[in-house]
Protein backbone atom coordinates (compact mmCIF):
# COMPACT_ATOMS: atom_id res chain seq x y z
CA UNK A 1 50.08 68.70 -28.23
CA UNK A 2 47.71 67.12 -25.87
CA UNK A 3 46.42 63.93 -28.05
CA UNK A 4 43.82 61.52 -26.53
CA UNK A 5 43.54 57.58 -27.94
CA UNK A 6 40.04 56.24 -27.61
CA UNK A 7 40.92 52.31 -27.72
CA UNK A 8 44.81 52.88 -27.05
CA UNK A 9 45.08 48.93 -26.62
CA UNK A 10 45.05 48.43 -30.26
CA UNK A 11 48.02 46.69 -31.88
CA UNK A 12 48.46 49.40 -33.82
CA UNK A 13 47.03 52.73 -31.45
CA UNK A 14 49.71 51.42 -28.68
CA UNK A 15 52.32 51.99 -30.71
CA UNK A 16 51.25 55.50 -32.39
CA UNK A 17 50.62 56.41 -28.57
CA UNK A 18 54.13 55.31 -27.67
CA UNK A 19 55.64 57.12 -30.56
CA UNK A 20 53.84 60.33 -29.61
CA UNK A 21 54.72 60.45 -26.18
CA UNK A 22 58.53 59.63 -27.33
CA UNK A 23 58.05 62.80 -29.54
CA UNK A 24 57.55 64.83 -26.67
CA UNK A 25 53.43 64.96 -27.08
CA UNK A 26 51.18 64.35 -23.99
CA UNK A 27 49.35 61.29 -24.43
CA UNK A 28 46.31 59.88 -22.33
CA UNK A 29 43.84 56.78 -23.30
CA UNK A 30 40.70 54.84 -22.55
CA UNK A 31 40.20 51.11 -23.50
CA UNK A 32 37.51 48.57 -21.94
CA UNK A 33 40.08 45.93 -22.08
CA UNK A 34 44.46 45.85 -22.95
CA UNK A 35 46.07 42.50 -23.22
CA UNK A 36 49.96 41.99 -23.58
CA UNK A 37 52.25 43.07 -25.22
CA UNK A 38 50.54 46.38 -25.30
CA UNK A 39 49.69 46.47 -21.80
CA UNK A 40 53.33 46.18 -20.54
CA UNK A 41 54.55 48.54 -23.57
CA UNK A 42 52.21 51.20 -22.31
CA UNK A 43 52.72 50.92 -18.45
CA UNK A 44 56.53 50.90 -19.59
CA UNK A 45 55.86 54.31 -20.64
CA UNK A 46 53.36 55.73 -18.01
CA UNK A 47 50.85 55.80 -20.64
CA UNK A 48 48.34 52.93 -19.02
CA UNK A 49 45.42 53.86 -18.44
CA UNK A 50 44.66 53.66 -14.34
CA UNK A 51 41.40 51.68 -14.63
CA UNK A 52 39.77 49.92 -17.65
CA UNK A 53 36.22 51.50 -19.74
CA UNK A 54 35.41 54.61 -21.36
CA UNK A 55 35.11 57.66 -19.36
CA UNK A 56 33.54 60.59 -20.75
CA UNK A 57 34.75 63.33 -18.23
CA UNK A 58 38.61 62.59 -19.84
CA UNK A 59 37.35 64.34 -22.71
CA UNK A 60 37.81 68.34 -22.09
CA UNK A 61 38.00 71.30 -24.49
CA UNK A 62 41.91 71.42 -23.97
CA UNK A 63 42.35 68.38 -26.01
CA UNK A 64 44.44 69.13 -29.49
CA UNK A 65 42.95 65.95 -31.07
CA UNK A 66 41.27 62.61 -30.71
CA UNK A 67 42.55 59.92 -32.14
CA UNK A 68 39.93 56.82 -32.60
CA UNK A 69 40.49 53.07 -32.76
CA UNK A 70 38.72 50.43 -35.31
CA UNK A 71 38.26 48.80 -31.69
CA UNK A 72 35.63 51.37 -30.43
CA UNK A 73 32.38 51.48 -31.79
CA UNK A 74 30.16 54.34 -33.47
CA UNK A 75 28.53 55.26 -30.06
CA UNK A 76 31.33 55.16 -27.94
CA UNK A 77 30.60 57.60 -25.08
CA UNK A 78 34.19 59.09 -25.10
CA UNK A 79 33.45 59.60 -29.13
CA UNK A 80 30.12 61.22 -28.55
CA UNK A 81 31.90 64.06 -26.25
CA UNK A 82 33.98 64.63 -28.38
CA UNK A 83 31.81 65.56 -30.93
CA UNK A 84 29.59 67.46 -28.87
CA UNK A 85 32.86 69.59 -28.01
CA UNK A 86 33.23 69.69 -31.88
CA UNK A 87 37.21 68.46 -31.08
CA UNK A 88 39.31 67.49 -34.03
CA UNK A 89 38.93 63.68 -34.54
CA UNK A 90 41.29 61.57 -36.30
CA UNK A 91 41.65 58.04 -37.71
CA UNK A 92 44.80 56.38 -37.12
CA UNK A 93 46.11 56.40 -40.72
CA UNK A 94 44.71 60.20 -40.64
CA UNK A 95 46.53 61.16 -37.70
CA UNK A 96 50.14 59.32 -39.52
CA UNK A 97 49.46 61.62 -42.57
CA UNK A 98 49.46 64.47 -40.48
CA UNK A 99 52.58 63.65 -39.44
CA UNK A 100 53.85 62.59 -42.66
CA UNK A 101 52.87 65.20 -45.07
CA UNK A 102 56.12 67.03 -45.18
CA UNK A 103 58.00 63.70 -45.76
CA UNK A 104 58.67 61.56 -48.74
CA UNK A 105 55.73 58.91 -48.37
CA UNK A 106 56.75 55.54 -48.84
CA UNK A 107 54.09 52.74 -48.66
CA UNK A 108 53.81 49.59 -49.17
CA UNK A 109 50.58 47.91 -50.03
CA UNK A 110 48.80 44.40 -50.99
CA UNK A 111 46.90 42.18 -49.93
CA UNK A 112 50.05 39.69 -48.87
CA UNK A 113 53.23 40.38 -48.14
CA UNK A 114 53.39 44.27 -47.06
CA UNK A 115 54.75 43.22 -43.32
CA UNK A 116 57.62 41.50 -44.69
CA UNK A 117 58.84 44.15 -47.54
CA UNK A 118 58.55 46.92 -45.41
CA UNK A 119 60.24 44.77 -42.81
CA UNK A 120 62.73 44.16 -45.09
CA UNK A 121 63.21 47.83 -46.32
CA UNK A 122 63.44 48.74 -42.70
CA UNK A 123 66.13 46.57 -41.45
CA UNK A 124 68.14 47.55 -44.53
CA UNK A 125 67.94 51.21 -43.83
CA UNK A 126 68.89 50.12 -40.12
CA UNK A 127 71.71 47.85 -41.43
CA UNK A 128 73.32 51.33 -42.84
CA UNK A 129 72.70 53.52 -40.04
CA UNK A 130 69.75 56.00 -42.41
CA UNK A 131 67.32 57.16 -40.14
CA UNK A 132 64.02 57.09 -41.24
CA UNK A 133 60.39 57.44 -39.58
CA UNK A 134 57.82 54.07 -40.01
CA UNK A 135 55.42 52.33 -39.25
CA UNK A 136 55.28 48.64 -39.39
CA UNK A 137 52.55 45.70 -38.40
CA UNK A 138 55.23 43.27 -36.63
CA UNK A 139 58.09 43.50 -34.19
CA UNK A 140 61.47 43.39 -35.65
CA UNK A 141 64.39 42.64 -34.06
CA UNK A 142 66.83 45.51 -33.48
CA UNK A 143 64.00 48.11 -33.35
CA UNK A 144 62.45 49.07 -29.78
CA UNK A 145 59.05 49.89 -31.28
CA UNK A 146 56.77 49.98 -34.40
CA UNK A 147 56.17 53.15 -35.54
CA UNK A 148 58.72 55.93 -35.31
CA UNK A 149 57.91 59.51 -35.87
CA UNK A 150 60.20 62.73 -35.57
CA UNK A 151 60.55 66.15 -36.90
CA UNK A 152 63.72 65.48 -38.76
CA UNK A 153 63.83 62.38 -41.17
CA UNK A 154 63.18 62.79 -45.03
CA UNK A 155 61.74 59.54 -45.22
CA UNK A 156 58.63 57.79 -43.53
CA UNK A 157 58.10 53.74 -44.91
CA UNK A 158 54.53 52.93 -43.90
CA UNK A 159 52.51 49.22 -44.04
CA UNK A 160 49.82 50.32 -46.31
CA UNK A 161 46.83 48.59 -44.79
CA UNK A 162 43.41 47.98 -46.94
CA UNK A 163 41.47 47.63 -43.61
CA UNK A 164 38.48 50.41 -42.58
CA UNK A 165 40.38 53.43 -41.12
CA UNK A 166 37.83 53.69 -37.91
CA UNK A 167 34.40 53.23 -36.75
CA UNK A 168 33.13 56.52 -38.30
CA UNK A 169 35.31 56.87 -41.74
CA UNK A 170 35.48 53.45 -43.84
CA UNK A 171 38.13 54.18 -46.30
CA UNK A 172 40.73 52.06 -45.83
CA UNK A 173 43.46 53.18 -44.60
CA UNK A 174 45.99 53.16 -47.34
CA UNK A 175 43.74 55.64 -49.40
CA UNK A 176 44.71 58.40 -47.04
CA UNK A 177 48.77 58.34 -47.05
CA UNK A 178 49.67 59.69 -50.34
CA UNK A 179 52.45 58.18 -51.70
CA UNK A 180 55.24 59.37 -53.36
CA UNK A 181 56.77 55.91 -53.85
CA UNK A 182 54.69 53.32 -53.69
CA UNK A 183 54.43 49.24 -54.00
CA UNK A 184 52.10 46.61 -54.85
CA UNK A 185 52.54 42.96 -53.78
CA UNK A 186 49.63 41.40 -54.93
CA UNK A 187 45.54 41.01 -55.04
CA UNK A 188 44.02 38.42 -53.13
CA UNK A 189 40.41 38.64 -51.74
CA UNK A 190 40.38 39.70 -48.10
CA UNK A 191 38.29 40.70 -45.49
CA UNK A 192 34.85 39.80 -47.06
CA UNK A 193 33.06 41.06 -43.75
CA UNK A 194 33.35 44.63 -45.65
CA UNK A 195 34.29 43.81 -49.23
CA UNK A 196 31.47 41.53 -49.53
CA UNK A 197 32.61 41.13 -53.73
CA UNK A 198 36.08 40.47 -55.43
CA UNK A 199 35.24 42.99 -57.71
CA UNK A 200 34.38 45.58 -54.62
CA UNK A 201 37.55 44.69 -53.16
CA UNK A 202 39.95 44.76 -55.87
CA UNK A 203 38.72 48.45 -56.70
CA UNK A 204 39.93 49.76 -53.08
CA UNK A 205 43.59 49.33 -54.57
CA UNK A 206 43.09 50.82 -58.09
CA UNK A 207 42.00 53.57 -55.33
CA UNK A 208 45.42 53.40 -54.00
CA UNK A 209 47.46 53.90 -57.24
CA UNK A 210 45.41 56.54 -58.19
CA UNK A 211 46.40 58.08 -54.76
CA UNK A 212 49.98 58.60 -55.19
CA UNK A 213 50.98 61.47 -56.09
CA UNK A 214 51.32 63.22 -59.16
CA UNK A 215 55.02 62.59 -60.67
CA UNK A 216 55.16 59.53 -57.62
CA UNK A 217 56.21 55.84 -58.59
CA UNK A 218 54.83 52.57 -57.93
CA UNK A 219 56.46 49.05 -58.00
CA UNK A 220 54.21 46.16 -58.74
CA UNK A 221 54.83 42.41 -58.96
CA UNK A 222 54.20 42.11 -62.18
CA UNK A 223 53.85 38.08 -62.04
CA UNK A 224 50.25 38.98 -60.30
CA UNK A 225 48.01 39.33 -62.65
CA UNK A 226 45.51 41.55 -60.87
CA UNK A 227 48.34 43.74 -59.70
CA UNK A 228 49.81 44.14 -63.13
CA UNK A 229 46.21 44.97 -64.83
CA UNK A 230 45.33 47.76 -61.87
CA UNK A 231 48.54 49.42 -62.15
CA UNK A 232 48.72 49.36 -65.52
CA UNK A 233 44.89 50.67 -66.58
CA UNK A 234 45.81 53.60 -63.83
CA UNK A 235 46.02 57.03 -66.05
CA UNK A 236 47.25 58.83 -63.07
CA UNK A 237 50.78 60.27 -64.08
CA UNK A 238 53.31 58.73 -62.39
CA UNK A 239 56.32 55.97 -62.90
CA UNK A 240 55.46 52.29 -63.16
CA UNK A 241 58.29 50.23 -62.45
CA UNK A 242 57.56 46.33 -62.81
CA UNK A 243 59.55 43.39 -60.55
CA UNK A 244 59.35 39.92 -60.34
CA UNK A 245 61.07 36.85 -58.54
CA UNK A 246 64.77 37.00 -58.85
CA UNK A 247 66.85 33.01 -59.97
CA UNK A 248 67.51 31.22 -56.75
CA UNK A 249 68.16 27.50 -55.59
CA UNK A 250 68.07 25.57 -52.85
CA UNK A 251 70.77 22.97 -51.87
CA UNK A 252 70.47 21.25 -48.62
CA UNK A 253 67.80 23.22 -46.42
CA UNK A 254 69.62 26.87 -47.49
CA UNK A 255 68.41 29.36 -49.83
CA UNK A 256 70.99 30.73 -52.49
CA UNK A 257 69.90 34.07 -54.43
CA UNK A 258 71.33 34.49 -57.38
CA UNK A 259 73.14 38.18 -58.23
CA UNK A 260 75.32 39.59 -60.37
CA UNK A 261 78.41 38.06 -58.09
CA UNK A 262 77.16 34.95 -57.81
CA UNK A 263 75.12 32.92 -55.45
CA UNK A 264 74.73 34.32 -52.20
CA UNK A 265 72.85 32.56 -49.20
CA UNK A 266 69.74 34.27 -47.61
CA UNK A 267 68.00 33.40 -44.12
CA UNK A 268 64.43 33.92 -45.51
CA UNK A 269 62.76 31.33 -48.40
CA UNK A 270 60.23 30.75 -50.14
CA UNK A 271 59.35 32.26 -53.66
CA UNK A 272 56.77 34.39 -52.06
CA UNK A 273 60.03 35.94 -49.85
CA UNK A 274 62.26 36.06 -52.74
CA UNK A 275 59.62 38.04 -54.41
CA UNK A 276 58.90 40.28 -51.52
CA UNK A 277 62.82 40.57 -51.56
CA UNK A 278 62.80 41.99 -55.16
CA UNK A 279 60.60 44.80 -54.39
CA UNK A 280 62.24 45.77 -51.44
CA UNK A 281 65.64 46.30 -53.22
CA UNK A 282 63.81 48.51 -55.63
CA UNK A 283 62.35 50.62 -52.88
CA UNK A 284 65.49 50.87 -51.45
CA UNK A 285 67.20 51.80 -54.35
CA UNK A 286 64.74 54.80 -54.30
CA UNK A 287 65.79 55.40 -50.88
CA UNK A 288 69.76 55.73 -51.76
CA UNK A 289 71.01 52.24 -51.05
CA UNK A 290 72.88 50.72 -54.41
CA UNK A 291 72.70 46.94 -54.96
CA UNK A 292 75.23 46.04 -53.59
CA UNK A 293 74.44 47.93 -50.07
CA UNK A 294 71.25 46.06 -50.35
CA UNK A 295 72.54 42.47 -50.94
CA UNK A 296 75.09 43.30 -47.77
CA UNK A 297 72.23 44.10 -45.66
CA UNK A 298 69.56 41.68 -46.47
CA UNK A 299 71.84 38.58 -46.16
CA UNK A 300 71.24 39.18 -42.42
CA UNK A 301 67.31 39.45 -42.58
CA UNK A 302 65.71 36.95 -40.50
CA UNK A 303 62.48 37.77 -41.22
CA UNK A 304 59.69 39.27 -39.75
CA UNK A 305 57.86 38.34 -36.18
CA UNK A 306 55.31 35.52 -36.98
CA UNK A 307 56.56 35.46 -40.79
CA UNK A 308 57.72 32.02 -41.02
CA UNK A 309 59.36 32.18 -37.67
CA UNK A 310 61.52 29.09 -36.69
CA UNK A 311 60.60 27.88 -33.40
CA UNK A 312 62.52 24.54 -33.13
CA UNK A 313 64.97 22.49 -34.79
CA UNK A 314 67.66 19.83 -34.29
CA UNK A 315 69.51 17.80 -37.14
CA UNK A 316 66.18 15.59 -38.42
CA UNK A 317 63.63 18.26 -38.06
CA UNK A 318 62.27 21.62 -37.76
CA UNK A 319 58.80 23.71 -36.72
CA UNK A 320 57.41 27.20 -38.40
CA UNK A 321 54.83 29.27 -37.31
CA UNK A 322 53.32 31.53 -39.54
CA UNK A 323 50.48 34.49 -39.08
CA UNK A 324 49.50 32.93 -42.47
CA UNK A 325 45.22 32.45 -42.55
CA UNK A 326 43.98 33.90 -46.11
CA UNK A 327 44.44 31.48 -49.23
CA UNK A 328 46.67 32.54 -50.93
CA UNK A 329 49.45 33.23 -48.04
CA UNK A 330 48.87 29.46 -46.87
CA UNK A 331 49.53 28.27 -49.93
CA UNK A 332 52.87 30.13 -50.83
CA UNK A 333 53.97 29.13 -46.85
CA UNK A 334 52.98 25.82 -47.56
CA UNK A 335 54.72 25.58 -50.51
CA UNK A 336 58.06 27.47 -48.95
CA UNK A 337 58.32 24.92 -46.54
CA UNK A 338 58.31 21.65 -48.72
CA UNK A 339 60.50 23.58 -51.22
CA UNK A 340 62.95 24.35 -48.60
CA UNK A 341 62.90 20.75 -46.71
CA UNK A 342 62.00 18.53 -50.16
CA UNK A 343 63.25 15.24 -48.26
CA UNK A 344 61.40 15.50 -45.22
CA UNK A 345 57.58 14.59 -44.43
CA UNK A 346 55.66 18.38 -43.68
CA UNK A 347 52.73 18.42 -41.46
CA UNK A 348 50.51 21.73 -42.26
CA UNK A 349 48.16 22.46 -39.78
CA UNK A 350 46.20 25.80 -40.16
CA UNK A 351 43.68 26.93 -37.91
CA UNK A 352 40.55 28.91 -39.57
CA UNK A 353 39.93 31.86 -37.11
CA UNK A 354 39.41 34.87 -38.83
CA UNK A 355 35.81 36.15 -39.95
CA UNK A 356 36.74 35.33 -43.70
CA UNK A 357 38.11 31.56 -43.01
CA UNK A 358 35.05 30.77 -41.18
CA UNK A 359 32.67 32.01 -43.71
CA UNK A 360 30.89 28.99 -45.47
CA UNK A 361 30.72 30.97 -48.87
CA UNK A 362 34.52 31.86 -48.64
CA UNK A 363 35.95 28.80 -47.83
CA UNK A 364 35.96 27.68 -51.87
CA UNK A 365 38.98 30.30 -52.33
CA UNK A 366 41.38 27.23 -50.15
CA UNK A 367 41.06 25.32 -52.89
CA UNK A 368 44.65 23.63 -53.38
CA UNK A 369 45.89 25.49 -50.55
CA UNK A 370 47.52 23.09 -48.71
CA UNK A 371 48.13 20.72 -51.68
CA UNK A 372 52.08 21.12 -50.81
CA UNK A 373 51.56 18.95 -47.26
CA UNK A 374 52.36 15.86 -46.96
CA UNK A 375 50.03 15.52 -44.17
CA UNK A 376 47.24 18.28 -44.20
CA UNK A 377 45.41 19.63 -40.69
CA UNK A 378 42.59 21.92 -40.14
CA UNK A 379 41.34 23.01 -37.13
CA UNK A 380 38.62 25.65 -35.98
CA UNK A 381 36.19 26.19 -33.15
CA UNK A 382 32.46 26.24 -33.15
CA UNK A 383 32.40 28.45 -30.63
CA UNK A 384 34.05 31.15 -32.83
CA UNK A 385 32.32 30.70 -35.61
CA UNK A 386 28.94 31.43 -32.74
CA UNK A 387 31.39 34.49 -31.53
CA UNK A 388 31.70 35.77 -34.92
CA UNK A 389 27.83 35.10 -35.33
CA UNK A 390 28.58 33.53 -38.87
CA UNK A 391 26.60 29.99 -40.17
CA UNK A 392 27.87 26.92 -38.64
CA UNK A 393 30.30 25.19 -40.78
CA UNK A 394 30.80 21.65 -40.59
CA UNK A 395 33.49 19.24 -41.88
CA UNK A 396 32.15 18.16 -45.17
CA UNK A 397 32.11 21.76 -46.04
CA UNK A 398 35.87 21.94 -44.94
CA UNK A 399 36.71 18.94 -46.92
CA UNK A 400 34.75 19.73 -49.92
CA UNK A 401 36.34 23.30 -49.99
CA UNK A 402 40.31 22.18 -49.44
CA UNK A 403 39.56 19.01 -51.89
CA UNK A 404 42.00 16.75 -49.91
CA UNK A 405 40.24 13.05 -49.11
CA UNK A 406 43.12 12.95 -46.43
CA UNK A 407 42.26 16.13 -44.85
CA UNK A 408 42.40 15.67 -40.92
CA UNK A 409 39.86 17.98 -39.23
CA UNK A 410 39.67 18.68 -35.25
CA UNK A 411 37.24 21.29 -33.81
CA UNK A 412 38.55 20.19 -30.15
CA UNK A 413 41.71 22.08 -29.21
CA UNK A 414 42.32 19.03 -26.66
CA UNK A 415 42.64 16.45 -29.80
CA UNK A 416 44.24 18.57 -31.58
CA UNK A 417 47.27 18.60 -29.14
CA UNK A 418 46.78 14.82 -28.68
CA UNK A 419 47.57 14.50 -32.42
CA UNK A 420 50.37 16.87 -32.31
CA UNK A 421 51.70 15.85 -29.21
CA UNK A 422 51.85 11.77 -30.33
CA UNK A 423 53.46 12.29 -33.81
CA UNK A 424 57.25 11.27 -34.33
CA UNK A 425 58.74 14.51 -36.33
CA UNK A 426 61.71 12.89 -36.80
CA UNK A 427 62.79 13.43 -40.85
CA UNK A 428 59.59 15.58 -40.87
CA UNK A 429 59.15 19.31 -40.85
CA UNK A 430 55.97 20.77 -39.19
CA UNK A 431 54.07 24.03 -40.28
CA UNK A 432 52.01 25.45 -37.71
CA UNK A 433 50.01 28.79 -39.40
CA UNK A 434 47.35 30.80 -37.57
CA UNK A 435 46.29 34.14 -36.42
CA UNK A 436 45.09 32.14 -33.29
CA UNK A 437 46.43 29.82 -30.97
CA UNK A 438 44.86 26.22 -32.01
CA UNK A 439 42.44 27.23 -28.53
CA UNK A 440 45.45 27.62 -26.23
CA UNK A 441 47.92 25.73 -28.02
CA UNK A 442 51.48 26.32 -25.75
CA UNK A 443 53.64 26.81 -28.32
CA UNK A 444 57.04 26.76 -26.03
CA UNK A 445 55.62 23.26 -25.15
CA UNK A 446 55.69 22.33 -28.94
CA UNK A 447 58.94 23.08 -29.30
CA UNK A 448 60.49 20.85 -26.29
CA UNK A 449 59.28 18.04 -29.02
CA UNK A 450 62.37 18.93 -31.31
C-alpha cells in the first residue's frame, strides 16, 4: 500500500508511519514543522520528509489512503487534494482499526492512568516472549518503537485515547476501536477546550462501553465512582469484571505488594500504580498469563517514560518527574511521593501548561491537589496563556483555586530556577510534574544537585 501522513511529526503519526513502513507499506509525509525525537526516528527510517510545509502536488491518484493528523487543520492544502481526488481519508485511530479488525481488540481507556496499564500489560507480554501488536503513548524500555503492527499476532493492546480523532471527524478516538476486552481507569474532567461540561465529557466514555463488542468484557476500577456508575448503567451485553487496589506497605522507601505468597517488592508506587497494577493483571489474565506469570514479570516494571521517572538520587534524597498536569493525576503523584518518602521534606512544583490548567474557570478542580507537599510550587507563563489565547490568570486566582496560604507562585522561568537551584534537598525529596519544561528548565542540570 502506498499510505501518505499529512502531519507525520505527530507523537503519535511518527510512530504509525514507522510501523507501516516496518510492515513493508510505502510511506511518504508532509509536516510544516518535526521536532525530536520524531525527527531523528523518521530520518532513521528514510521516512523524513526532504523539506518542511504542505505540498499539494505529493498528493496523486495512486495514493491507497491518507492518513490525517489532529496537527493539520480543516483547510490544509494537502487535505483539500485529497478530497478533490475523492482518496480514502483516514483518522489515525481509523486507520489502527483497519488494521486491527481481524484481531482481538484490547484497549485500555480513562481519563488517568491508560499509559501506565497498557505499559504494564505490554512489558508483561514482553517479559514472556507473547508477541502481540500495540500501540502505546510513551517509550518503554526494551521496545524499539510505539506501535507495532503485523499480519500475524492474535492480539493488538491499544491506549484508548478520549482526544478528537482529526481535524475533520471529532469522535474521540477510543469510540472507533471496538473492543473485545476492554478497561476503565477512571473519570476525571479533561480537555475542557472540547468538552466544555463534566456532564458532556463523562458521556464520551459511556460511549466507549457501549462500543465493545457484543459478548466483549470490560474491567473497571470500581473504587471510582464515575467509572463504576457508567459501566454499570451500560445495557450493552457484555462481562463486567470489577478491580480495585490490591494490600500493600511500604517500609523504608520500597513498595511491598501483598499476594497470595506473601509480600513481594515492586519498583513502581503509589496507590494510583498499585491500582493501575490490578487491572493490568486482569487484562493479562485474559491474555493467557496466570498470576503467578504476572507477579514474575511485573516485579521488574520500572514504569513508564515520564510516569514518575527517577532522575536523581543519593542516600538523603531523590527527584521525580512526572507528565502529571490534570487534577486528579497531581494529586495521586503528589501523594505517591510523600507516601513513599514519609520522613523526608517533598517539594511539588507543577507547572500549568496545558489549555485546561490555564483556564481561569478550570482551575477550581486543583483544589487539594497538592495538599500532600510539604512545600507547594506553581509555575506558568503569561505568554502561554496569550499563545493559547485564554483570559489572563493571575496569582490570587492560583492561590484561591489550590487553597494553600503557602503556595509559592513564579511566572519567570529565570526565578524559578533561582529557587530550585538555591534549595538544600538534603533529607528532602523533590517532585517536578509537567507536560512542559518550567520555560527551558535543563533537567540533566537538576539532577547534578543530588
Amino acid at each position: 500500500m502506498n499510505v501518505h501522513f499529512i502531519a507525520i511529526g505527530g507523537a503519535a503519526m511518527h510512530n504509525l508511519a514507522i510501523a507501516l513502513h516496518n510492515k513493508g507499506y510505502k510511506i511518504t509525509g508532509s509536516d510544516d514543522t518535526i521536532f525530536d525525537p520524531s525527527k531523528s526516528r523518521l530520518d532513521a527510517k528514510g521516512l523524513l520528509p526532504e523539506s518542511m510545509g504542505w505540498f499539494p502536488e505529493k498528493i496523486t491518484s495512486d495514493l491507497d489512503a491518507i492518513v490525517l493528523g489532529m496537527h493539520a487543520k480543516a483547510d490544509n492544502p494537502e487535505l483539500l487534494k485529497a478530497q478533490d481526488l475523492s482518496l480514502k481519508i483516514y483518522s489515525y485511530p481509523e486507520f489502527l482499526y483497519e488494521q486491527a479488525k481481524d484481531k482481538t481488540r484490547v484497549v485500555i481507556g480513562g481519563s488517568h492512568g491508560k499509559t501506565t496499564i497498557t505499559s504494564m500489560i505490554l512489558h508483561v507480554m514482553h517479559y514472556h516472549d507473547r508477541d502481540v501488536d500495540y500501540m502505546v503513548g510513551a517509550q518503554l524500555e526494551g521496545f524499539d518503537v510505539m506501535v507495532k503492527l503485523t499480519e500475524d499476532n492474535d492480539f493488538i493492546v491499544l491506549e484508548g485515547d478520549e482526544y478528537l480523532s482529526s481535524p475533520i471527524d471529532r469522535r474521540p478516538k477510543f469510540h472507533l476501536y471496538k473492543p473485545n476486552i476492554a478497561l476503565l481507569s477512571g473519570i476525571a474532567w479533561d480537555h475542557i477546550n472540547v468538552f466544555p461540561t463534566y456532564k458532556n465529557y463523562v458521556e464520551q466514555f459511556s460511549i466507549f462501553v457501549d462500543s465493545i463488542v457484543r459478548g466483549g468484557s470490560i474491567n473497571y476500577n470500581e473504587e471510582d465512582s464515575e467509572v463504576k456508575r457508567v459501566v454499570e448503567a451500560s445495557e450493552n451485553q457484555i462481562r463486567k469484571l470489577a478491580y480495585r487496589t490490591p494490600e500493600y506497605t511500604v517500609e523504608a522507601g520500597e513498595t511491598l505488594l501483598e499476594t497470595s505468597e506473601g509480600p513481594m517488592p515492586i519498583e513502581v508506587f503509589g496507590a494510583h500504580n498499585l491500582n493501575n497494577l490490578a487491572g493490568a493483571k486482569w487484562i493479562c489474565q485474559h491474555m493467557g498469563i496466570d498470576e503467578e506469570g504476572f507477579y514474575e514479570a511485573i516485579s521488574t516494571f520500572k514504569g513508564a517514560s515520564k510516569r514518575l521517572e527517577k532522575i536523581a538520587e543519593n542516600s538523603k534524597s531523590v527527584a521525580y518527574k512526572d507528565f502529571a498536569h490534570s487534577p486528579s493525576k497531581v494529586e495521586a503523584t503528589t501523594k505517591a511521593v510523600k507516601e513513599q518518602y514519609k520522613d523526608r521534606t517533598l517539594v511539588a512544583c507543577l507547572e500549568l501548561h496545558t489549555y485546561s490548567s490555564l483556564n481561569a474557570e478550570f482551575l477550581k478542580e486543583y483544589k487539594g491537589a497538592l495538599d500532600a507537599a510539604d512545600v507547594a510550587v506553581v509555575f506558568y507563563s503569561p505568554h502561554a496563556v496569550e499563545i493559547k489565547k485564554l483570559e489572563e490568570v493571575t496569582h490570587k486566582q492560583i492561590a484561591t483555586a489550590f487553597e494553600r496560604d503557602d503556595l509559592i507562585i513564579y511566572t519567570n522561568p529565570k526565578d524559578f530556577k533561582d529557587f530550585l537551584f538555591s534549595q538544600n534537598f538534603e533529607n528532602k525529596s523533590l517532585l517536578l510534574m509537567s507536560s512542559g519544561n518550567y520555560g527551558g528548565l535543563d533537567f540533566d542540570e537538576v539532577t547534578k544537585l543530588f
